[in-house]
PDB file of N, CA and C in Angstrom:
ATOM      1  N   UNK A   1      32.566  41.850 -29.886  1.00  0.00           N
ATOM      2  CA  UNK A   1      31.362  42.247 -29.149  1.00  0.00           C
ATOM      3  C   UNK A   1      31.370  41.521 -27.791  1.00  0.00           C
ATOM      4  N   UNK A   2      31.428  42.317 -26.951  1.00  0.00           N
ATOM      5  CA  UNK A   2      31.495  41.783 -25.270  1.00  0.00           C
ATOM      6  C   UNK A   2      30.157  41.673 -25.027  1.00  0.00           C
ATOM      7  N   UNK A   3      29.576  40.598 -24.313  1.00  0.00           N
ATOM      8  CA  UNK A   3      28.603  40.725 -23.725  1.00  0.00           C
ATOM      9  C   UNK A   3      28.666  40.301 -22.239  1.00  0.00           C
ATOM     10  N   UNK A   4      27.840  41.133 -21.380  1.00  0.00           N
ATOM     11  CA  UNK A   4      28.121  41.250 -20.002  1.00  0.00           C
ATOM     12  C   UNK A   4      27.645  40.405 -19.179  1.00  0.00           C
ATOM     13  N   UNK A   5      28.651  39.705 -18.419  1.00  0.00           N
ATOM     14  CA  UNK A   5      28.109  38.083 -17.593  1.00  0.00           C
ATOM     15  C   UNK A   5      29.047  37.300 -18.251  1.00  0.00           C
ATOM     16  N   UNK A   6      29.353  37.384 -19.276  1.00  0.00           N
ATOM     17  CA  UNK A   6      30.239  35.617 -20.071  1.00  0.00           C
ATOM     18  C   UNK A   6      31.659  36.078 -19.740  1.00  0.00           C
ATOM     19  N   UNK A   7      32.579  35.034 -20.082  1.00  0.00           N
ATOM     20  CA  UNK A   7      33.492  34.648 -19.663  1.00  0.00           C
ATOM     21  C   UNK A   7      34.378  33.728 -20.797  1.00  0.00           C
ATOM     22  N   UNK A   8      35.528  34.179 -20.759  1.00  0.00           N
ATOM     23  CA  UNK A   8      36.372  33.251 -22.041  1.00  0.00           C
ATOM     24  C   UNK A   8      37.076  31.725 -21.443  1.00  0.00           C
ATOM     25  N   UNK A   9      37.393  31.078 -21.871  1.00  0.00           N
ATOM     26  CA  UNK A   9      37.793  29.639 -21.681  1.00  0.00           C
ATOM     27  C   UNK A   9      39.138  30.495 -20.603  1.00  0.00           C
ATOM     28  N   UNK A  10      39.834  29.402 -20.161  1.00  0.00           N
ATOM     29  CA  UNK A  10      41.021  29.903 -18.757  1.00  0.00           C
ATOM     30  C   UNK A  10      42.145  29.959 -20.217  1.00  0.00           C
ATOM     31  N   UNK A  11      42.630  30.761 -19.846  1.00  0.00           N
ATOM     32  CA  UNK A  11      44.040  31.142 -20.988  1.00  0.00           C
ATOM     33  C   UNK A  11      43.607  31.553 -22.389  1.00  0.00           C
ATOM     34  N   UNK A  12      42.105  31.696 -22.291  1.00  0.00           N
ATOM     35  CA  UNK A  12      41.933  32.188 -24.107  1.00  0.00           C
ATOM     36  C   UNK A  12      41.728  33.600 -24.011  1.00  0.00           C
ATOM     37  N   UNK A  13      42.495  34.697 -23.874  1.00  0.00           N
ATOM     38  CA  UNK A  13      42.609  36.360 -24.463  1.00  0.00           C
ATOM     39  C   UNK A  13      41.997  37.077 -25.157  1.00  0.00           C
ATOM     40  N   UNK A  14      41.828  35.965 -26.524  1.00  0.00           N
ATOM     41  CA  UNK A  14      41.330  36.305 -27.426  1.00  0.00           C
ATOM     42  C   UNK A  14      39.991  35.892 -28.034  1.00  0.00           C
ATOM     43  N   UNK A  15      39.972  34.699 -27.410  1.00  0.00           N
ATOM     44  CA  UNK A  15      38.614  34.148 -27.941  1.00  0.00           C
ATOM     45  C   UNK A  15      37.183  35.156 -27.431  1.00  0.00           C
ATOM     46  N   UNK A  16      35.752  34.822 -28.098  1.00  0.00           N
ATOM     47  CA  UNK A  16      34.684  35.181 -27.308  1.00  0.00           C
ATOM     48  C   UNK A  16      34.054  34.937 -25.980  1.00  0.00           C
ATOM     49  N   UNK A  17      34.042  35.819 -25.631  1.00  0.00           N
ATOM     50  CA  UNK A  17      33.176  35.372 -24.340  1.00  0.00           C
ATOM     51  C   UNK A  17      31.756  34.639 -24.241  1.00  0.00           C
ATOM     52  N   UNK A  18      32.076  33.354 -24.109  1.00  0.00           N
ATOM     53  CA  UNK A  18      30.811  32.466 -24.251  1.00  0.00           C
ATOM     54  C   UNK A  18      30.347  32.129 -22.888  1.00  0.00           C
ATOM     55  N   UNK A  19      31.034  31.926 -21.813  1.00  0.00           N
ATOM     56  CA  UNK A  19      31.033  31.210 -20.729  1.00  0.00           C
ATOM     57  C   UNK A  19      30.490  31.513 -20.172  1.00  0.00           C
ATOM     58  N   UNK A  20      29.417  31.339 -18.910  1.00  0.00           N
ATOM     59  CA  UNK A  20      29.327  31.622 -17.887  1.00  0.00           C
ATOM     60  C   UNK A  20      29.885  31.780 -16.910  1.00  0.00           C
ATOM     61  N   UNK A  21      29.711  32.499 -15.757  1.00  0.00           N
ATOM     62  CA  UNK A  21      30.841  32.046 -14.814  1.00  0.00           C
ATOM     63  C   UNK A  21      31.290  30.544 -13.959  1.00  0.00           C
ATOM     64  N   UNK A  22      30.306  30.258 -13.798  1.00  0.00           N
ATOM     65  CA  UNK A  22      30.390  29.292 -13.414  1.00  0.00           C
ATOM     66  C   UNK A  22      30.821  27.807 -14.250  1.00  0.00           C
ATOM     67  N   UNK A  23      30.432  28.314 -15.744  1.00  0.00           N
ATOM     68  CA  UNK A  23      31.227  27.774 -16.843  1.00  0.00           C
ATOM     69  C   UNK A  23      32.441  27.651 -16.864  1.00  0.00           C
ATOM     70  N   UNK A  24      32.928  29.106 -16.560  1.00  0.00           N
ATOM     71  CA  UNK A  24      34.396  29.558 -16.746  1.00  0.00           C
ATOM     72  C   UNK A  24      35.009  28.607 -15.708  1.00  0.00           C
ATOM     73  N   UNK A  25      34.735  28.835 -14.408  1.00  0.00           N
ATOM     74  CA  UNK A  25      35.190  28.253 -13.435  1.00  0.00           C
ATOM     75  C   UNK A  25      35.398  25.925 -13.471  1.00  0.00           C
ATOM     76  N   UNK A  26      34.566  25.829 -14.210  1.00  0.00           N
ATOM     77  CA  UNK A  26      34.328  24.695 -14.550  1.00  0.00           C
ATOM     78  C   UNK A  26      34.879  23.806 -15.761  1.00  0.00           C
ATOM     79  N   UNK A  27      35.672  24.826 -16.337  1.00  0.00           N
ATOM     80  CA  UNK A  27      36.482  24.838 -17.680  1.00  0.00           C
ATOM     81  C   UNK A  27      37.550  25.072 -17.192  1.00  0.00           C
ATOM     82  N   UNK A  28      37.935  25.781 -16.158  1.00  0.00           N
ATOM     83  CA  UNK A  28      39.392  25.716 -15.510  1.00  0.00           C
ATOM     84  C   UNK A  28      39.391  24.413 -14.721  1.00  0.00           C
ATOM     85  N   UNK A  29      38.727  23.977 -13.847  1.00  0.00           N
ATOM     86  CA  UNK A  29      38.878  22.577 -13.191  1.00  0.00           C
ATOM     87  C   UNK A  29      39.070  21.728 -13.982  1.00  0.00           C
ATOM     88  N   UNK A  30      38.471  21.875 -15.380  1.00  0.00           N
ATOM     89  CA  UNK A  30      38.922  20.474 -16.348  1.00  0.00           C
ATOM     90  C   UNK A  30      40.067  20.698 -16.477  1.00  0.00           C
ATOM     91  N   UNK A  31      41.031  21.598 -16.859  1.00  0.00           N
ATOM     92  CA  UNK A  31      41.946  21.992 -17.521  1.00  0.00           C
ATOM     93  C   UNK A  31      43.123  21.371 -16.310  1.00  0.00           C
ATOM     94  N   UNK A  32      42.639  21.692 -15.206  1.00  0.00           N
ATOM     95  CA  UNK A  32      43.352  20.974 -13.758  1.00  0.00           C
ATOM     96  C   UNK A  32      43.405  19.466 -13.825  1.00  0.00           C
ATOM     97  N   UNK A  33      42.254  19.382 -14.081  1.00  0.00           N
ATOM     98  CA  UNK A  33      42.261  17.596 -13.955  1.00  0.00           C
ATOM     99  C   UNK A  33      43.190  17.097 -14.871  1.00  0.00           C
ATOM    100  N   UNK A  34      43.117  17.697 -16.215  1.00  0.00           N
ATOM    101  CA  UNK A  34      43.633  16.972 -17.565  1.00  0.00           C
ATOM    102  C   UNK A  34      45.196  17.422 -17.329  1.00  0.00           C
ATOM    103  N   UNK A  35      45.729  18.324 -16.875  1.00  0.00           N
ATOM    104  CA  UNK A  35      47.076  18.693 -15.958  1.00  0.00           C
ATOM    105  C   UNK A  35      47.697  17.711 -14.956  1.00  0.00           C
ATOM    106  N   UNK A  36      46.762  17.366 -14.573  1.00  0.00           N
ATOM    107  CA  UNK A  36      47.110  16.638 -13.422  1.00  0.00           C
ATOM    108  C   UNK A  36      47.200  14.507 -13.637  1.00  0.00           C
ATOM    109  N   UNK A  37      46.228  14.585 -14.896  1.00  0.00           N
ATOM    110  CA  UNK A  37      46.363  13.149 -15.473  1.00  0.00           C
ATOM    111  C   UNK A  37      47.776  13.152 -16.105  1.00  0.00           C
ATOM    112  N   UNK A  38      48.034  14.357 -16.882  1.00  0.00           N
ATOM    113  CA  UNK A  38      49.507  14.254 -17.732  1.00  0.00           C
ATOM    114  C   UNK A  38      50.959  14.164 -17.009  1.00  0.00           C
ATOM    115  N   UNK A  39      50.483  14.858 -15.862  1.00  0.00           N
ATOM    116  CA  UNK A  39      51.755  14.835 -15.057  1.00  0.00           C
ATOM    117  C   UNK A  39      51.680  14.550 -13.441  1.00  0.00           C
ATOM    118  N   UNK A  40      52.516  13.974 -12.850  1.00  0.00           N
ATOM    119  CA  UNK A  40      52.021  13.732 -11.676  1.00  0.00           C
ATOM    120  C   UNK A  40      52.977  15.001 -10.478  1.00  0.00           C
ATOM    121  N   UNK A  41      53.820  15.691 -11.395  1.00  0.00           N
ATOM    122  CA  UNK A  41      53.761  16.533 -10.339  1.00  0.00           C
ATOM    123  C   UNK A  41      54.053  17.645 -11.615  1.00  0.00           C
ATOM    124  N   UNK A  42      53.276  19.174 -11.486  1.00  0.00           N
ATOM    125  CA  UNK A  42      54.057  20.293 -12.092  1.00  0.00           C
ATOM    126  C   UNK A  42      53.417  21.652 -11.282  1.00  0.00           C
ATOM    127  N   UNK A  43      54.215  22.745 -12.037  1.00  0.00           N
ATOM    128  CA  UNK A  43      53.554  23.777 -11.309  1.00  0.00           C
ATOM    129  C   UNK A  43      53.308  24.989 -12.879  1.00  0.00           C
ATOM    130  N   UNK A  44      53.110  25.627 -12.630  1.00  0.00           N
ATOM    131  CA  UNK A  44      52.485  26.695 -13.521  1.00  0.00           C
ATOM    132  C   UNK A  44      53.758  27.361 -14.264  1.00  0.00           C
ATOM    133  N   UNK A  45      54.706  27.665 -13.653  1.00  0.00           N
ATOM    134  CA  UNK A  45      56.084  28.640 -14.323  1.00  0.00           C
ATOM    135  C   UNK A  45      56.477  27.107 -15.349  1.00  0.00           C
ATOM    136  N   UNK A  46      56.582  25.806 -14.862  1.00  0.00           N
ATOM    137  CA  UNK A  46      56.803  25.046 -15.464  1.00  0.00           C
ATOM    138  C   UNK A  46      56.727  24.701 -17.120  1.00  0.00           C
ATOM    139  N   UNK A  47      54.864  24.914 -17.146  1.00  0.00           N
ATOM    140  CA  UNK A  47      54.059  24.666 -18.482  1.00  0.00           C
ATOM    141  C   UNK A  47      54.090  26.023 -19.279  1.00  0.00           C
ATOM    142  N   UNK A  48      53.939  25.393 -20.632  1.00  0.00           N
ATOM    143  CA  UNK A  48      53.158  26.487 -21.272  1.00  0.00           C
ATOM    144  C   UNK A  48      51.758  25.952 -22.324  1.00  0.00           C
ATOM    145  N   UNK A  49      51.412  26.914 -22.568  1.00  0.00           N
ATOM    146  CA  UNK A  49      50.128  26.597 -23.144  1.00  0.00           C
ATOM    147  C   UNK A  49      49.279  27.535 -24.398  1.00  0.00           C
ATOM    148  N   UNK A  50      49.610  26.836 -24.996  1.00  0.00           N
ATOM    149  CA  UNK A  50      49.311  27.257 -26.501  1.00  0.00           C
ATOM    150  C   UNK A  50      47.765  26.601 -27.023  1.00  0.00           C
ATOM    151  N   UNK A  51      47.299  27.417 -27.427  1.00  0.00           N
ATOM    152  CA  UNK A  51      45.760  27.470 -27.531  1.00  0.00           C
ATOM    153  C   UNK A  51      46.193  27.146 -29.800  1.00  0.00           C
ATOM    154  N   UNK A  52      45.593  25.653 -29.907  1.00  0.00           N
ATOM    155  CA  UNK A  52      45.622  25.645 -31.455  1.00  0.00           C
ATOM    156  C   UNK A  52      44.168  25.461 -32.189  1.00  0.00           C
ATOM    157  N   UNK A  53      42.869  25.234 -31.475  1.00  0.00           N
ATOM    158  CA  UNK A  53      42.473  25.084 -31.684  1.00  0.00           C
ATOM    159  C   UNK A  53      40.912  25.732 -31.067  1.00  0.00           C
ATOM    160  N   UNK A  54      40.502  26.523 -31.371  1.00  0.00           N
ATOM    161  CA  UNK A  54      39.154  27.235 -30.841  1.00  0.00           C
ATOM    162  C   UNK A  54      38.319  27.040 -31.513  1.00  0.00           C
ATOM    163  N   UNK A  55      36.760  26.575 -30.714  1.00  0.00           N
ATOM    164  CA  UNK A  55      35.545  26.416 -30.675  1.00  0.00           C
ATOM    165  C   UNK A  55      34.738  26.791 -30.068  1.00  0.00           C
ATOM    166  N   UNK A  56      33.057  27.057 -30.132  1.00  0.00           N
ATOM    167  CA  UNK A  56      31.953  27.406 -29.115  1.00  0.00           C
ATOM    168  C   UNK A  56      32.213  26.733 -27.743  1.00  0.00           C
ATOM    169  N   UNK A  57      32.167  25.499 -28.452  1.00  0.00           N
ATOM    170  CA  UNK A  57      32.143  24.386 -27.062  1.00  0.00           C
ATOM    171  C   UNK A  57      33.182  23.952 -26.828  1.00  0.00           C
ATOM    172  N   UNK A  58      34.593  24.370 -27.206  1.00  0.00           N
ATOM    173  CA  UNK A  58      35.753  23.567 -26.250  1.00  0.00           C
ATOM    174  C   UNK A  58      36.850  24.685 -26.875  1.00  0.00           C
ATOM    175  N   UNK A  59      38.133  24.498 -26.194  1.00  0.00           N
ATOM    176  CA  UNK A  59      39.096  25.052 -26.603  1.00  0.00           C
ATOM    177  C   UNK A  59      40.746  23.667 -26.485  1.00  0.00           C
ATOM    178  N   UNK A  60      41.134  23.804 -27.513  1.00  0.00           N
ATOM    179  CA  UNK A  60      42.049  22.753 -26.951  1.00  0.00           C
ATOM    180  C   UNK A  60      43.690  23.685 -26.895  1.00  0.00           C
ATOM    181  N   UNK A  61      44.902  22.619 -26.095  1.00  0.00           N
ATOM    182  CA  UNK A  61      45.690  23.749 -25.754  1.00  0.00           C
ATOM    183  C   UNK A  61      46.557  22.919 -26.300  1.00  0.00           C
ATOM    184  N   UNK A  62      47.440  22.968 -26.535  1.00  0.00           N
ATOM    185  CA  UNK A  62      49.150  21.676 -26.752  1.00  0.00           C
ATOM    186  C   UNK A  62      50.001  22.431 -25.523  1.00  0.00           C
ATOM    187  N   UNK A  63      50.321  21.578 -24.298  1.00  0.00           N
ATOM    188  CA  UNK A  63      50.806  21.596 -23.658  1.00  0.00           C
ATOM    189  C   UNK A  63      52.181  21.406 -23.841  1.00  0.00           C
ATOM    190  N   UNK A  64      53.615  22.267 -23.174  1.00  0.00           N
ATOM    191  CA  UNK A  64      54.472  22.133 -22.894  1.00  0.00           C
ATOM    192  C   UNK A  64      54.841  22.475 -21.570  1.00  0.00           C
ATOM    193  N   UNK A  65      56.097  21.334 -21.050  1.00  0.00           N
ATOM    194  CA  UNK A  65      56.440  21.171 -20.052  1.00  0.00           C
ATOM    195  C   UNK A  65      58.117  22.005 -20.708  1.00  0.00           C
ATOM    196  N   UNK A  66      58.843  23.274 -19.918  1.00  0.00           N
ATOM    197  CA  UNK A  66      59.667  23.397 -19.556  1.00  0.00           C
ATOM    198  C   UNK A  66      60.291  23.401 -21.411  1.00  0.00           C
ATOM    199  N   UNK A  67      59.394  23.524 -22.299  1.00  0.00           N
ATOM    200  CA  UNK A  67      59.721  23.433 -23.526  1.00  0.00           C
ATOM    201  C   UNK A  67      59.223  22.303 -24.675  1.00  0.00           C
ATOM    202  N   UNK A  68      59.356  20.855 -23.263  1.00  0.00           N
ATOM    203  CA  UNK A  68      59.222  19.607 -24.626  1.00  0.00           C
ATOM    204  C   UNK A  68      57.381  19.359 -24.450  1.00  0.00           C
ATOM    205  N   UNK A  69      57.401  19.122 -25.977  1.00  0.00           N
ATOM    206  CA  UNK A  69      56.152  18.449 -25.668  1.00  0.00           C
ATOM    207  C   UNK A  69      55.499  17.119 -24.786  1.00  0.00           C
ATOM    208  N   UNK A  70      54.501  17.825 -24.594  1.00  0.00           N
ATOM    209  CA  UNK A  70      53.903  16.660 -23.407  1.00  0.00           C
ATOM    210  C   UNK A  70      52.426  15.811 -23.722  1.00  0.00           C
ATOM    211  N   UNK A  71      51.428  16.905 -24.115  1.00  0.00           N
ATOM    212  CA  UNK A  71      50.250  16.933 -24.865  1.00  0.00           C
ATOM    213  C   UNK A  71      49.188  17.379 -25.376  1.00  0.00           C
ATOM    214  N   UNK A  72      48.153  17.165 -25.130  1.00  0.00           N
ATOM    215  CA  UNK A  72      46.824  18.174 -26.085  1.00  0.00           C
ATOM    216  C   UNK A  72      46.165  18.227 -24.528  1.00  0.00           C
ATOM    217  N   UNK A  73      45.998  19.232 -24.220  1.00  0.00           N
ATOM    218  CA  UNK A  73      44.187  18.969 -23.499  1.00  0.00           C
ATOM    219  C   UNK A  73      42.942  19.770 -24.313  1.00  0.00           C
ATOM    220  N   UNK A  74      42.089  18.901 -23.960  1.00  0.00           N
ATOM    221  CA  UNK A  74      40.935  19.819 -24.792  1.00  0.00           C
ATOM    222  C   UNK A  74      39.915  19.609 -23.803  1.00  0.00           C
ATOM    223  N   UNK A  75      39.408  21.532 -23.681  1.00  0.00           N
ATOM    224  CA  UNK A  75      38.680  22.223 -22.510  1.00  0.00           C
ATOM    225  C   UNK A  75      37.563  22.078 -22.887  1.00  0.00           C
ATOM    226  N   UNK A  76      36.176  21.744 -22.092  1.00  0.00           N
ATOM    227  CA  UNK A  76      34.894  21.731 -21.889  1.00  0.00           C
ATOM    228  C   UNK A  76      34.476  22.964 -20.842  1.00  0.00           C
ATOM    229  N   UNK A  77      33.001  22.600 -21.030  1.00  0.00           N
ATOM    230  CA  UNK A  77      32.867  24.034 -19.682  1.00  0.00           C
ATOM    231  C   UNK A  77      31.454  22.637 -18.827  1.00  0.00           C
ATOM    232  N   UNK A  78      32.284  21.880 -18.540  1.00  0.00           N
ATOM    233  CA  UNK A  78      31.547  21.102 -18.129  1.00  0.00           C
ATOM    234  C   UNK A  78      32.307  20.598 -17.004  1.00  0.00           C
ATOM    235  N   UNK A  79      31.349  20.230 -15.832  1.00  0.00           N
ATOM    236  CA  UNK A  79      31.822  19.744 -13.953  1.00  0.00           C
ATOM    237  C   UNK A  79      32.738  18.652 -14.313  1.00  0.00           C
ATOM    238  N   UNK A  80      33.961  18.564 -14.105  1.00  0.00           N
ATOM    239  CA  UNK A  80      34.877  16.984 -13.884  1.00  0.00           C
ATOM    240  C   UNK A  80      34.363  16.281 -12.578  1.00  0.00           C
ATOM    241  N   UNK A  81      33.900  17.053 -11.653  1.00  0.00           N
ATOM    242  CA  UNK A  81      33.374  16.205 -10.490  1.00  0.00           C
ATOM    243  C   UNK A  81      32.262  15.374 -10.410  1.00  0.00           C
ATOM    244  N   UNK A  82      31.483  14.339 -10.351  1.00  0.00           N
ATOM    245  CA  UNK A  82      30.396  13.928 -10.194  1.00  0.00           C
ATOM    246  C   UNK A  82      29.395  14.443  -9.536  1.00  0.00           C
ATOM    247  N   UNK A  83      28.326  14.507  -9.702  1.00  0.00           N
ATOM    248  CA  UNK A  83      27.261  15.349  -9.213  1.00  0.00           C
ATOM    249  C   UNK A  83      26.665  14.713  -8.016  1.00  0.00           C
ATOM    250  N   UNK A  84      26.441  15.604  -7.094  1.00  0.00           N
ATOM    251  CA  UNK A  84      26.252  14.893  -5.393  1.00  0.00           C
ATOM    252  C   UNK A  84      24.594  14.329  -5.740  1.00  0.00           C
ATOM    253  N   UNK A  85      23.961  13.066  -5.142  1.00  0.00           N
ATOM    254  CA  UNK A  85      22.891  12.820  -5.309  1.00  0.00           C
ATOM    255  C   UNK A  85      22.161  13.301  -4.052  1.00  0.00           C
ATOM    256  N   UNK A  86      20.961  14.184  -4.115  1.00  0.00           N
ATOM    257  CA  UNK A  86      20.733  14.465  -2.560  1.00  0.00           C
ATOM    258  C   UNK A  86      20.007  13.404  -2.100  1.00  0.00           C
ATOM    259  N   UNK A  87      19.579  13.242  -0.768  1.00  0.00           N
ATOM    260  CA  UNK A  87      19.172  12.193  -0.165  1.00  0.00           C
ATOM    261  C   UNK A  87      17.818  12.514  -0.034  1.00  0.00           C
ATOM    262  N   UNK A  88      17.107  11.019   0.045  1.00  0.00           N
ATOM    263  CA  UNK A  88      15.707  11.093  -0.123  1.00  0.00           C
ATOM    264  C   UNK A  88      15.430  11.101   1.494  1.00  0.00           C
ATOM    265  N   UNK A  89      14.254  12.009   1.871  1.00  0.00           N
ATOM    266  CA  UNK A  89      13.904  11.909   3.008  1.00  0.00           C
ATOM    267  C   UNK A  89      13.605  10.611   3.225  1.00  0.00           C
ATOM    268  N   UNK A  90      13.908  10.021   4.303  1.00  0.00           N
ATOM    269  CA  UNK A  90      13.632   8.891   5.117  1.00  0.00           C
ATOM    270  C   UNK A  90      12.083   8.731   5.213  1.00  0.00           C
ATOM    271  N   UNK A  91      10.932   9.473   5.133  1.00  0.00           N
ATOM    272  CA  UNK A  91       9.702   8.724   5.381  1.00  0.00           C
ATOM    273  C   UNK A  91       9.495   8.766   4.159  1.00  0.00           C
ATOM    274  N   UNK A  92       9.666   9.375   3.482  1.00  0.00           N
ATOM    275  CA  UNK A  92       9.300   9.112   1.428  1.00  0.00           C
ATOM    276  C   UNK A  92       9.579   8.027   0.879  1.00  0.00           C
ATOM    277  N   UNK A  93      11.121   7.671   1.288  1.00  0.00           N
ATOM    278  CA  UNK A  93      11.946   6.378   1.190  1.00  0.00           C
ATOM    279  C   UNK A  93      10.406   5.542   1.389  1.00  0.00           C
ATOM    280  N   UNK A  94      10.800   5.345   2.851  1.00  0.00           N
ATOM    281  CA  UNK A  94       9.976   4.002   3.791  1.00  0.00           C
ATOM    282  C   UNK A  94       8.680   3.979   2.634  1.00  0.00           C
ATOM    283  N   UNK A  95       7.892   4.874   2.719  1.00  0.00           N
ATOM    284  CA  UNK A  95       6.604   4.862   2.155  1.00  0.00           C
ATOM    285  C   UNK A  95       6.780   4.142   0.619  1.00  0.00           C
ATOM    286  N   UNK A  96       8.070   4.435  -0.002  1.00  0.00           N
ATOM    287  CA  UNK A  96       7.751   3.953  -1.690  1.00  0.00           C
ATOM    288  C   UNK A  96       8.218   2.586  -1.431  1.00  0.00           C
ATOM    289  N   UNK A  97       8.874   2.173  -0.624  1.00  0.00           N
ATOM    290  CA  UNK A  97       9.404   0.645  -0.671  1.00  0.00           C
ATOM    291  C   UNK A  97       7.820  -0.285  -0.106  1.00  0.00           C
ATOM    292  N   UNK A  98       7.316   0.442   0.895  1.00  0.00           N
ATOM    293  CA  UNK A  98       6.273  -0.249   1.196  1.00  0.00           C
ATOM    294  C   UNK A  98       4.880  -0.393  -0.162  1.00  0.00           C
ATOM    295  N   UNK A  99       5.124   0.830  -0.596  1.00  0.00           N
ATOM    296  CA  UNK A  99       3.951   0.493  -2.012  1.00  0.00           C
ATOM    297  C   UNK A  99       4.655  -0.435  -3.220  1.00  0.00           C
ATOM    298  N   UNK A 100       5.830  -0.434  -3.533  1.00  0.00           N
ATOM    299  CA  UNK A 100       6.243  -1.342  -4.284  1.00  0.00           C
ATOM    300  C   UNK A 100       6.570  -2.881  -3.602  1.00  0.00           C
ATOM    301  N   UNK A 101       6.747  -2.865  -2.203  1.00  0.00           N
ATOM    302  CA  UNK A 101       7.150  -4.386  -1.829  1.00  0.00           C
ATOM    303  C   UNK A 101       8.222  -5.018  -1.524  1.00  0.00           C
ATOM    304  N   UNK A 102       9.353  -3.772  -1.596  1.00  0.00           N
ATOM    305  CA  UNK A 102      10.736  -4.349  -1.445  1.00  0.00           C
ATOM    306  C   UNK A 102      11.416  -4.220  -0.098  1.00  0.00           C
TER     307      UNK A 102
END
């Protein structure tokens, strides 16, 4: 059953479409990062990626490099980046430091 808007984990075919897009997109950046911790240099024709393990909330893959094993990653649909803090306007600032004293 497809439902319209979701999105499957990056390399899952078969699994359900749970994701959002922006999920989806955010589940591939992990999958980059955790690529990029295992190896310090590869490219895509390189790896392969075998999906052993499927879930709602994650998918994990066993990575091979060029054949040999290398390792597990296991996918979230969650930001690897830290979240930007926005900045407090400058007279809001001033004003709360002056009611607290600091």
């Amino acid at each position: 059953m497809t439902r319209s808007g979701l999105y499957r984990y990056p390399f899952d075919k078969d699994g359900d479409p749970i994701l959002t897009f922006g999920e989806a997109i955010a589940a591939a950046r992990n999958l980059e990062a955790q690529l990029n911790a295992m190896m310090k240099r590869w490219t895509w024709p390189d790896l392969t990626l075998s999906i052993f393990e499927r879930r709602t909330s994650y998918v994990r893959y066993e990575v091979r490099r060029q054949g040999e094993y290398i390792g597990i990653a296991t996918v979230m649909p969650f930001l690897t980046e830290p979240q930007k803090m926005d900045a407090e306007p400058a007279a809001e600032g001033i004003a709360e430091r002056r009611k607290t004293g600091s």
